[in-house]
N, C-alpha and C. Protein backbone atom coordinates (compact mmCIF):
# COMPACT_ATOMS: atom_id res chain seq x y z
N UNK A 1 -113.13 125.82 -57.57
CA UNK A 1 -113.18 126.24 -56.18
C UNK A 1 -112.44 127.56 -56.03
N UNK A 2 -113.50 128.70 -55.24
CA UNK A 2 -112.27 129.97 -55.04
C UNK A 2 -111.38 129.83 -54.03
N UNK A 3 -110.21 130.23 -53.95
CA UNK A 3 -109.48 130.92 -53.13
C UNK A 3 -110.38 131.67 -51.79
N UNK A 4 -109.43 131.78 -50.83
CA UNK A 4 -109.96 132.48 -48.89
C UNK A 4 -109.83 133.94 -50.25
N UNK A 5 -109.23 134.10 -50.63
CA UNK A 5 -108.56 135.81 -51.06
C UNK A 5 -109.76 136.03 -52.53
N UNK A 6 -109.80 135.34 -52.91
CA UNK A 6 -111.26 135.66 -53.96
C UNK A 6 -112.42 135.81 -53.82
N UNK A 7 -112.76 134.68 -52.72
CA UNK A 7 -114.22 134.95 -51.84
C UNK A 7 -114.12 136.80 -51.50
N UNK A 8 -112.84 136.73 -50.57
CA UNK A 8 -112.83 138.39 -49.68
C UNK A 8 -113.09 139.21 -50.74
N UNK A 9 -112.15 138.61 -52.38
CA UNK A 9 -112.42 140.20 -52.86
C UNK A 9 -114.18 140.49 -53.46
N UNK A 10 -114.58 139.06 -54.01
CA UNK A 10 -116.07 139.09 -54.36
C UNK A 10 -116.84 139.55 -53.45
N UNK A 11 -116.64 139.20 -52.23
CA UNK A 11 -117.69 139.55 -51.02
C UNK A 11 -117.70 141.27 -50.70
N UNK A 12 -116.21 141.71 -50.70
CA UNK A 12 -116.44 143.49 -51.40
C UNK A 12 -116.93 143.85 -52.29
N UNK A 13 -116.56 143.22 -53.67
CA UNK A 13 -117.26 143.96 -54.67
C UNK A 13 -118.68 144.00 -54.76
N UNK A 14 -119.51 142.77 -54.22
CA UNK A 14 -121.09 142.24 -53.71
C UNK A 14 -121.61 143.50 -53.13
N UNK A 15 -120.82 143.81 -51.80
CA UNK A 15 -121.42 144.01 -50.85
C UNK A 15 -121.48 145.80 -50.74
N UNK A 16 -120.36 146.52 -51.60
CA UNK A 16 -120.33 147.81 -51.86
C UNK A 16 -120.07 148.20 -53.18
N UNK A 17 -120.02 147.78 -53.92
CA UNK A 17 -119.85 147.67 -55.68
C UNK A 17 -119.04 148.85 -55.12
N UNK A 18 -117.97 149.15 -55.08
CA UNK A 18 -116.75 149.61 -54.96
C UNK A 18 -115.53 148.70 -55.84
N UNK A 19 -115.19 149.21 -57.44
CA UNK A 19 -113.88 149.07 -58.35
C UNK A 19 -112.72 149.33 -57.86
N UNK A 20 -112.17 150.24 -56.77
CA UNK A 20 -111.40 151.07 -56.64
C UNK A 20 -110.10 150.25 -56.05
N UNK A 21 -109.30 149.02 -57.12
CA UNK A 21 -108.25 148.54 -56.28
C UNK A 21 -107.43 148.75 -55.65
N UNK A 22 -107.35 149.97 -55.22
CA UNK A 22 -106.22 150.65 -53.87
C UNK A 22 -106.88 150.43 -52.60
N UNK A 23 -108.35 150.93 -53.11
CA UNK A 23 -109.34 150.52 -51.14
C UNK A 23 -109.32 149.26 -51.13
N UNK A 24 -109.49 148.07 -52.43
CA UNK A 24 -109.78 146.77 -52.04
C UNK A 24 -108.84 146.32 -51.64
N UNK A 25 -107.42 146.59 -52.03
CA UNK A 25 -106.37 146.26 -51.42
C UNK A 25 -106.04 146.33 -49.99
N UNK A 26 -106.55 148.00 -49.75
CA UNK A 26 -106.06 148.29 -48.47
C UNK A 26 -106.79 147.39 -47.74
N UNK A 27 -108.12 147.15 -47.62
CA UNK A 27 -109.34 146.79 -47.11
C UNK A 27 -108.91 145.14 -46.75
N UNK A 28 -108.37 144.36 -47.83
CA UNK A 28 -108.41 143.31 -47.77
C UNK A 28 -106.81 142.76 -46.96
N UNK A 29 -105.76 144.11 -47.08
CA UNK A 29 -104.51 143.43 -46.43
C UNK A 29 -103.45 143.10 -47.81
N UNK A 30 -103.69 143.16 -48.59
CA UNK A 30 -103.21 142.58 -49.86
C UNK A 30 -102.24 144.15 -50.94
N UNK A 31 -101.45 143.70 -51.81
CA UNK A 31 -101.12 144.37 -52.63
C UNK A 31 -102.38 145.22 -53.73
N UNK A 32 -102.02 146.23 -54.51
CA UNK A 32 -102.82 146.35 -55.39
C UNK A 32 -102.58 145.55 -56.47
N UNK A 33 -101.35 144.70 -57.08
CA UNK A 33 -101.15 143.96 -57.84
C UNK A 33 -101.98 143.21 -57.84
N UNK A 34 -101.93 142.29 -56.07
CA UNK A 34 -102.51 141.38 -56.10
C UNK A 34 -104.10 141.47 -56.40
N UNK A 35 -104.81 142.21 -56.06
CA UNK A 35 -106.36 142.70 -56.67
C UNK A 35 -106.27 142.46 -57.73
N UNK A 36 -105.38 143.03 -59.11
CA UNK A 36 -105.66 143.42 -60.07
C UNK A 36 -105.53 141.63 -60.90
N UNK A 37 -104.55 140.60 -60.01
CA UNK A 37 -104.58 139.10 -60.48
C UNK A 37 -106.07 138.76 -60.15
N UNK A 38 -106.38 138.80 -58.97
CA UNK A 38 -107.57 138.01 -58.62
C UNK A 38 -108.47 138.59 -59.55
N UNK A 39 -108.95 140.06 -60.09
CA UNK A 39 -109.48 140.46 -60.37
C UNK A 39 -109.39 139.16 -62.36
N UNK A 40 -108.12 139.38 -62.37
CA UNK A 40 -107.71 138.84 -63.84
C UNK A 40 -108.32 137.22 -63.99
N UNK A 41 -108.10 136.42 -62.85
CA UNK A 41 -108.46 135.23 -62.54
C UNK A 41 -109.85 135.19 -62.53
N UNK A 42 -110.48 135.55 -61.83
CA UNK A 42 -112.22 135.85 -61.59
C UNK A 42 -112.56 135.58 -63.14
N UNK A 43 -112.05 136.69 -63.71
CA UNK A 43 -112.81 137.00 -65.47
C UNK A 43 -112.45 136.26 -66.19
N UNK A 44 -111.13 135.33 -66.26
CA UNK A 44 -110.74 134.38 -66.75
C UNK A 44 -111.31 132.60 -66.49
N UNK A 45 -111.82 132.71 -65.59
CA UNK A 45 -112.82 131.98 -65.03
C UNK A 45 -114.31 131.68 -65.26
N UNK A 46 -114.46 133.18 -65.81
CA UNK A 46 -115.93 133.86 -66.23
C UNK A 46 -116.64 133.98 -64.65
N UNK A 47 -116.22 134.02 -63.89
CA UNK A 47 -116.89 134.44 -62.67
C UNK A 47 -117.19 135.89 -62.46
N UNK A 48 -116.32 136.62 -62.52
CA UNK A 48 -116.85 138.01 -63.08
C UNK A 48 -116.96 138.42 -64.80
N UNK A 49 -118.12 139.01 -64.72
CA UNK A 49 -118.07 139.34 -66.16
C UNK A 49 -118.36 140.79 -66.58
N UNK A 50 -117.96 141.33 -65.66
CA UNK A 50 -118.12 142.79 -66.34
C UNK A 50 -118.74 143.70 -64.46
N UNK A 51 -118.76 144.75 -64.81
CA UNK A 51 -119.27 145.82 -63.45
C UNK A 51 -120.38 146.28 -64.24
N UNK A 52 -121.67 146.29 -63.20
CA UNK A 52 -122.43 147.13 -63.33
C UNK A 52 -123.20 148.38 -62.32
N UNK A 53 -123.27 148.86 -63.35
CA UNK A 53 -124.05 150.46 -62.43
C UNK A 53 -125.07 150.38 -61.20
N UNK A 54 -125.05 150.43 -60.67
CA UNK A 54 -126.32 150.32 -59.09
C UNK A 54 -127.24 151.67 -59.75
N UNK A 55 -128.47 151.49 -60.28
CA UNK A 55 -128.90 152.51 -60.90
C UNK A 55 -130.40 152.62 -60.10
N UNK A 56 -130.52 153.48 -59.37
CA UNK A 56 -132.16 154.03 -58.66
C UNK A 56 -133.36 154.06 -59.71
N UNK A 57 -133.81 152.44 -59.41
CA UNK A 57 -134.81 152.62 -60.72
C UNK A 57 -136.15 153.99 -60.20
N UNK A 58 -136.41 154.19 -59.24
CA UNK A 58 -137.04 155.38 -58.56
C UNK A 58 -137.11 156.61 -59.05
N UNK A 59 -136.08 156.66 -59.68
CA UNK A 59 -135.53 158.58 -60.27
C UNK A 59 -135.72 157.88 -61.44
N UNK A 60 -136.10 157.36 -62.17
CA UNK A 60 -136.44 156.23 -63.57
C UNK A 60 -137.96 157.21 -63.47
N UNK A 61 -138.78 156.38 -62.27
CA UNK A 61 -139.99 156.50 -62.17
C UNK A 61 -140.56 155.11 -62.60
N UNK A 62 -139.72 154.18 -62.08
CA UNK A 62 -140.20 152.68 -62.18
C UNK A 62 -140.64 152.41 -60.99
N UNK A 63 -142.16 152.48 -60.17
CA UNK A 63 -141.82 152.46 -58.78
C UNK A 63 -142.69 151.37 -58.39
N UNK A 64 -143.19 150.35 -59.67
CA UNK A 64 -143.82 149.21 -58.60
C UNK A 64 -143.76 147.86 -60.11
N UNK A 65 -142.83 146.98 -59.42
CA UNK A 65 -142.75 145.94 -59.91
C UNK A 65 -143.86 144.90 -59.62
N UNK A 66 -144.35 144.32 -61.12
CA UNK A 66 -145.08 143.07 -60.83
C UNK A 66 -144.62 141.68 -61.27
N UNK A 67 -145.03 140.63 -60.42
CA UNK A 67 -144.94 139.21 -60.89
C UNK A 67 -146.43 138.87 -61.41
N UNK A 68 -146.30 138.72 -62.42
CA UNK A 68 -147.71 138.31 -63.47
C UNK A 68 -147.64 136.78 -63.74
N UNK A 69 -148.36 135.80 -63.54
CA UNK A 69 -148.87 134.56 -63.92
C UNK A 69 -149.72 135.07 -64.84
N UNK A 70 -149.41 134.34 -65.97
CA UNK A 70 -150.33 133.93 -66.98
C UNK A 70 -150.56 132.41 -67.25
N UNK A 71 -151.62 131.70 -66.90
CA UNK A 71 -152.60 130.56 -67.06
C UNK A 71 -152.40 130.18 -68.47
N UNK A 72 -151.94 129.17 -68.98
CA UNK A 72 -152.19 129.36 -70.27
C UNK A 72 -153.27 128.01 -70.62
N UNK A 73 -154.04 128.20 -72.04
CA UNK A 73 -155.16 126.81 -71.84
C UNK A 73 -154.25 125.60 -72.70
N UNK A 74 -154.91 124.52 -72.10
CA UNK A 74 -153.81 123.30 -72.68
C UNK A 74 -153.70 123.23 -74.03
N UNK A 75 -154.71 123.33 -74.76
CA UNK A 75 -155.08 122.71 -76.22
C UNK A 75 -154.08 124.19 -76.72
N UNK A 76 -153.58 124.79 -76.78
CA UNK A 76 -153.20 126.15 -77.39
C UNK A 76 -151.57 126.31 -77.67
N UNK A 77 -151.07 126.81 -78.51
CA UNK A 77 -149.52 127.00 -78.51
C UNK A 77 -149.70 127.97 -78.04
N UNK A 78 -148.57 128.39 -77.61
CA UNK A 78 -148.37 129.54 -76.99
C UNK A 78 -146.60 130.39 -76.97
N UNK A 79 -146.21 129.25 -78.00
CA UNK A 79 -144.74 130.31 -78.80
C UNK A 79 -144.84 131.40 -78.99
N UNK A 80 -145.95 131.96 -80.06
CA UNK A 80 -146.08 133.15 -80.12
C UNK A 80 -146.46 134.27 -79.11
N UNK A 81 -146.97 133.83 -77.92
CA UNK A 81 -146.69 134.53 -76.85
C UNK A 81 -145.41 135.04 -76.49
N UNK A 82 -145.10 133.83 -76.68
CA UNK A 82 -143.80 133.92 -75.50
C UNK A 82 -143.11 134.80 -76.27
N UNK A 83 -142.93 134.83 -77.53
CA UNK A 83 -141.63 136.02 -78.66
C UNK A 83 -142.42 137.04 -78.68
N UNK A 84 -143.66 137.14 -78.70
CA UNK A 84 -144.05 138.56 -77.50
C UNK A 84 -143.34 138.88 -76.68
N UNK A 85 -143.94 138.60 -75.48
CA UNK A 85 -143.34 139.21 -74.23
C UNK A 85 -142.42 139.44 -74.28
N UNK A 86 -141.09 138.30 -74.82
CA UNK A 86 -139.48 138.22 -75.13
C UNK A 86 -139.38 139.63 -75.93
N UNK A 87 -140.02 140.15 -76.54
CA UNK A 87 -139.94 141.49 -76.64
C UNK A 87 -140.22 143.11 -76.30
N UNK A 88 -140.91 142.63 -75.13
CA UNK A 88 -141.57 143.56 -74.69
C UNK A 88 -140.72 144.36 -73.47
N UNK A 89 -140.70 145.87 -73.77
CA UNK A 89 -139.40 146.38 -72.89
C UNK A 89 -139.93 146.43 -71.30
N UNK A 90 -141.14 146.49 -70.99
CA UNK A 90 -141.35 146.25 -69.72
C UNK A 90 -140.71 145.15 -68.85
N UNK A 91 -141.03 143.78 -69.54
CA UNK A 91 -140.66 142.63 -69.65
C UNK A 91 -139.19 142.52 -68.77
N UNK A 92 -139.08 142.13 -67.23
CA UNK A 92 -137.48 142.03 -67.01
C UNK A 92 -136.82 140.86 -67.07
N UNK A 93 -137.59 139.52 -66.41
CA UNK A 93 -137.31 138.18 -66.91
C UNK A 93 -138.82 137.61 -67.05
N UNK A 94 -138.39 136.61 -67.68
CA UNK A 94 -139.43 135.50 -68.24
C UNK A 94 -139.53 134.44 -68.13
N UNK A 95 -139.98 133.49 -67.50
CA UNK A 95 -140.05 132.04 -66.94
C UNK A 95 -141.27 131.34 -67.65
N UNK A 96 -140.67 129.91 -68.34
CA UNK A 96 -141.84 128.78 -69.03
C UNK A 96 -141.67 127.96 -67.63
N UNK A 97 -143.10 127.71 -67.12
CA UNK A 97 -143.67 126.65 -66.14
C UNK A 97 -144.82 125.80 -66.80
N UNK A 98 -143.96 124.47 -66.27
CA UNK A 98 -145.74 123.40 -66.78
C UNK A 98 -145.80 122.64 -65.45
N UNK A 99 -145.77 122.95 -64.09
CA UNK A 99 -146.09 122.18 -62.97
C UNK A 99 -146.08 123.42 -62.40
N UNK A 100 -147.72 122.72 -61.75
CA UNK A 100 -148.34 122.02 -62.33
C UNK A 100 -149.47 121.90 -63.15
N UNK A 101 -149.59 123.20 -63.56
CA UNK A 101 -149.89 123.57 -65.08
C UNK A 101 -149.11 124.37 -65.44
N UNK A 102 -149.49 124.50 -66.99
CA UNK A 102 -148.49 125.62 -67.90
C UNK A 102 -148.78 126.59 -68.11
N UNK A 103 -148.10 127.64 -67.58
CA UNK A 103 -147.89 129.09 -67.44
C UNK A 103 -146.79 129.28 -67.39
N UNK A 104 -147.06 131.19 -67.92
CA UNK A 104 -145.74 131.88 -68.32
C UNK A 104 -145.88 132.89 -67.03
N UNK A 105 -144.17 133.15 -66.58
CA UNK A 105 -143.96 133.63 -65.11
C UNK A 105 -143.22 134.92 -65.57
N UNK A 106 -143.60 135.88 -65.35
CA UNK A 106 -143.05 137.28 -65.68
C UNK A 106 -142.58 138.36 -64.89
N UNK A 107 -141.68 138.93 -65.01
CA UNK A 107 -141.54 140.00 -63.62
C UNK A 107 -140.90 141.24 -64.33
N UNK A 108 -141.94 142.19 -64.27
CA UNK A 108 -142.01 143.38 -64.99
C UNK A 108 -142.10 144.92 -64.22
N UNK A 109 -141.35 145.98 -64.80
CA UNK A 109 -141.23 147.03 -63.72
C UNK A 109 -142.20 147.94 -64.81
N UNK A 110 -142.99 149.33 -63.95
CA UNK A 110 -143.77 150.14 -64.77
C UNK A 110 -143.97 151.15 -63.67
N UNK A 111 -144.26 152.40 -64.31
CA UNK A 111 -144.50 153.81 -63.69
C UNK A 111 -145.93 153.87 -63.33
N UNK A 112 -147.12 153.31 -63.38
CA UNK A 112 -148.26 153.44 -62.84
C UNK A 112 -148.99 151.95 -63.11
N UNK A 113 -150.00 151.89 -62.35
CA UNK A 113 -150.90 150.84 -62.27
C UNK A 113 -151.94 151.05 -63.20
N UNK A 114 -151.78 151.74 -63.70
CA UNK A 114 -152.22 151.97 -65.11
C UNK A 114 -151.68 151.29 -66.28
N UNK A 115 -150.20 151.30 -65.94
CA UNK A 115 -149.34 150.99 -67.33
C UNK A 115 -149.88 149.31 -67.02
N UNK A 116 -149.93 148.78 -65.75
CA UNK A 116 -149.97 147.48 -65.85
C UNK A 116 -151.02 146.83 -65.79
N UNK A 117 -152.18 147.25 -66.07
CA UNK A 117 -153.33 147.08 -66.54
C UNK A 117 -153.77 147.33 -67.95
N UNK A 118 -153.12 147.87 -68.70
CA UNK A 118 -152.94 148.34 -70.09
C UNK A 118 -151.93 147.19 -70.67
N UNK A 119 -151.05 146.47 -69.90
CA UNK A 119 -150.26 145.32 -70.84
C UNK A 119 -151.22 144.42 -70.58
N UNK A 120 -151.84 143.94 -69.61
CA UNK A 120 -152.73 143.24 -69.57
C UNK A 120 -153.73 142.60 -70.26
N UNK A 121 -154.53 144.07 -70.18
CA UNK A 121 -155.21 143.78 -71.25
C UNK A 121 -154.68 143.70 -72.96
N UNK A 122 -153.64 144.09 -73.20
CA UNK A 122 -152.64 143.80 -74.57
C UNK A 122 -152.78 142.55 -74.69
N UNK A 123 -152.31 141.75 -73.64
CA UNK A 123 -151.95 140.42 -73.93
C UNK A 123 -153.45 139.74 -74.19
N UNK A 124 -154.55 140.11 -73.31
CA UNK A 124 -155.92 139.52 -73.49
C UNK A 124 -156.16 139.87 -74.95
N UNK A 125 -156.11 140.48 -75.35
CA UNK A 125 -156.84 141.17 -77.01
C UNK A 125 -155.66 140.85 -77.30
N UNK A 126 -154.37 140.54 -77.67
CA UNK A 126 -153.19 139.73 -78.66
C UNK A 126 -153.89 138.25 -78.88
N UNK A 127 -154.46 137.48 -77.39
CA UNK A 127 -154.16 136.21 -77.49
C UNK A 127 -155.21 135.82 -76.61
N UNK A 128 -156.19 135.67 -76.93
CA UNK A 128 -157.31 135.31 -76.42
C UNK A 128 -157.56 134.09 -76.06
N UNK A 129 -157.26 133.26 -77.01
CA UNK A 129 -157.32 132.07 -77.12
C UNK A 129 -156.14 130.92 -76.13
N UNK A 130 -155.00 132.12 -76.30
CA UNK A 130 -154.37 131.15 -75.28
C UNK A 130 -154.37 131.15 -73.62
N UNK A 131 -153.89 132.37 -73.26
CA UNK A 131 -154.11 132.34 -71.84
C UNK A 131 -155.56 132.42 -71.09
N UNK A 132 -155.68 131.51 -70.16
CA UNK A 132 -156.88 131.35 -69.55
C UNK A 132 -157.32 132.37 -68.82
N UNK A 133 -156.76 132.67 -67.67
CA UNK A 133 -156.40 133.80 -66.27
C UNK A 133 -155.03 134.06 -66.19
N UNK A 134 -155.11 135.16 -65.09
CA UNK A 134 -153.48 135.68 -64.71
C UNK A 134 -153.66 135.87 -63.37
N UNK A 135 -152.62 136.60 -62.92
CA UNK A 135 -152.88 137.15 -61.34
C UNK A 135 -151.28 137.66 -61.47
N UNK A 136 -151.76 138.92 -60.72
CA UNK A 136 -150.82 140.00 -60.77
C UNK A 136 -150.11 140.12 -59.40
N UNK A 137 -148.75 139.80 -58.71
CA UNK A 137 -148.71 140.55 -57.33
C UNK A 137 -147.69 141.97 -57.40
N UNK A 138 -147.81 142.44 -57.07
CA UNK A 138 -147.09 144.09 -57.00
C UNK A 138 -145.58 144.24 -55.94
N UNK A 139 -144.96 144.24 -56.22
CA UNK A 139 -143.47 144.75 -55.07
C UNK A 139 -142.75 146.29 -55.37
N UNK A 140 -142.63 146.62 -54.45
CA UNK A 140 -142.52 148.09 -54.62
C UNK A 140 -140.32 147.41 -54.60
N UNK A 141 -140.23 148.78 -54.99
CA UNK A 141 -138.45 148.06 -55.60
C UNK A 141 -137.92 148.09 -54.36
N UNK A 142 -138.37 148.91 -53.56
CA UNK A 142 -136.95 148.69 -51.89
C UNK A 142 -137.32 147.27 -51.57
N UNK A 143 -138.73 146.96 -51.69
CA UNK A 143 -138.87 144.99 -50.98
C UNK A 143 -137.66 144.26 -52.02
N UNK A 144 -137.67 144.11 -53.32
CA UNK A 144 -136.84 143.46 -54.40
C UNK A 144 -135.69 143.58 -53.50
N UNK A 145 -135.30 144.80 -53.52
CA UNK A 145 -133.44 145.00 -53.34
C UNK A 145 -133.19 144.44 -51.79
N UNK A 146 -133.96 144.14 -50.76
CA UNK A 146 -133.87 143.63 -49.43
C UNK A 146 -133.16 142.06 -50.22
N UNK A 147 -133.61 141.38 -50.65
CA UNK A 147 -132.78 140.05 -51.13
C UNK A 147 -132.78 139.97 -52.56
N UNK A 148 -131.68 139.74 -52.86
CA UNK A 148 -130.93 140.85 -54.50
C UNK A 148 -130.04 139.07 -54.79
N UNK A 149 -129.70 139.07 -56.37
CA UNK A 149 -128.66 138.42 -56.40
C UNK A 149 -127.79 138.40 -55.51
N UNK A 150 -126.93 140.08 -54.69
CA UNK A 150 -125.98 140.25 -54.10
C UNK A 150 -126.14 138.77 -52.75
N UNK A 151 -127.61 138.58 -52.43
CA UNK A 151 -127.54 138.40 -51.22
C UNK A 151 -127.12 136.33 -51.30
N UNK A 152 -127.60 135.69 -52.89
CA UNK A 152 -127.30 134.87 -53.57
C UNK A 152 -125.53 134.58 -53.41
N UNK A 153 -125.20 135.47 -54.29
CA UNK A 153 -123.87 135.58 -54.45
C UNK A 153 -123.05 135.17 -52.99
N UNK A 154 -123.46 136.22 -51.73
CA UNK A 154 -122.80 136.55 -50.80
C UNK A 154 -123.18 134.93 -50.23
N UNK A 155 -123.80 134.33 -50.33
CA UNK A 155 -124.54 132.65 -49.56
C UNK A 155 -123.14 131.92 -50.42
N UNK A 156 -123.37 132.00 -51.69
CA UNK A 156 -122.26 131.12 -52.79
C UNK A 156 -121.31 131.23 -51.96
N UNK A 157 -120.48 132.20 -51.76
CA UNK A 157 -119.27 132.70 -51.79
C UNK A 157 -118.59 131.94 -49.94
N UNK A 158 -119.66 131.87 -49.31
CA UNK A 158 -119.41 132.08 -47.92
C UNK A 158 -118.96 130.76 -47.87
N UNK A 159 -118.14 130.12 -46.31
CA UNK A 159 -117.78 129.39 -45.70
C UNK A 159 -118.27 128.28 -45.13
N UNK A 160 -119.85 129.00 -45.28
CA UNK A 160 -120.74 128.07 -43.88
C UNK A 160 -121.67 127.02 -45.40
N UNK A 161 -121.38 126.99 -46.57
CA UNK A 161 -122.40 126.15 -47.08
C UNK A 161 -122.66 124.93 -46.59
C-alpha cells in the first residue's frame, strides 16, 4: 500500500514527467531529502523502475498506428508466427487470444499506409497456411496519447478506487 506522500509524488511524476526534486519538493510541501526517500522507496519496491523520455513519435514520422487482428485457422501452429512478429521492429506489443477464437492481437506504428499493407501482405506470403483473415484499425498517435498508461497509473494511484 502507498503512502498520501507517494501517491502525490507518482501523480507528479505521471502527470508532467518532471525529475527535478527541488520543484517536486517545492510543489508537494515536502523537503528535497524527503523526495529523494520516496523516490528510493518507490524503486525499492520496484514501483518505479527507471524514467523515460516523452519522445514525439511525429518528428519520428510514425504517424498512424494500427491494431491488426490476425484470424488464425484451427488445425495450424502458429509458434512460428508468433517468433516472427516477436521480432519484427514495427511490432509494439503482441497479444495471444483464443476467445473466442484464436488470434494474434498486434499494435504496430509505421510512416505510411503503404508500409502497412506491405507487412501484411509479408505475413500472407510467410504463412499462408496459418492465418485465415485480419482486419486492420488505424489510430493516429494524438487519439493513443488521450488515454496513455499515465491515465492507468493516475486511476491506480488515486483515492476514489
Amino acid at each position: 500500500m502507498l503512502k498520501q506522500t507517494e501517491k502525490k509524488f507518482l501523480k507528479h511524476l505521471v502527470e508532467t514527467d518532471d525529475v527535478n526534486f527541488s520543484y517536486i519538493a517545492n510543489k508537494l510541501k515536502i523537503t528535497r531529502q524527503a523526495v529523494s526517500k520516496i523516490k528510493k522507496k518507490l524503486e525499492e519496491k520496484s514501483v518505479l523502475e527507471g524514467y523515460n523520455p516523452k519522445v514525439n513519435v511525429d518528428k519520428l514520422g510514425i504517424i498512424i498506428f494500427a491494431l491488426i487482428e490476425l484470424k488464425l485457422n484451427k488445425n495450424n501452429a502458429h509458434t512460428e508466427l508468433l517468433e516472427d512478429l516477436k521480432k519484427r521492429e514495427k511490432v509494439v506489443y503482441l497479444f495471444e487470444v483464443t476467445i473466442p477464437e484464436k488470434q494474434i492481437v498486434l499494435f504496430s506504428g509505421f510512416k505510411t499506409v503503404k508500409q502497412i499493407q506491405e507487412f501484411i501482405e509479408s505475413i500472407n506470403v510467410s504463412f499462408p497456411e496459418v492465418v485465415q483473415n485480419f482486419s486492420v484499425k488505424l489510430v493516429h498517435p494524438e487519439d493513443i496519447h488521450k488515454n496513455t498508461y499515465k491515465d492507468l497509473v493516475l486511476h491506480a494511484i488515486s483515492d476514489r478506487q
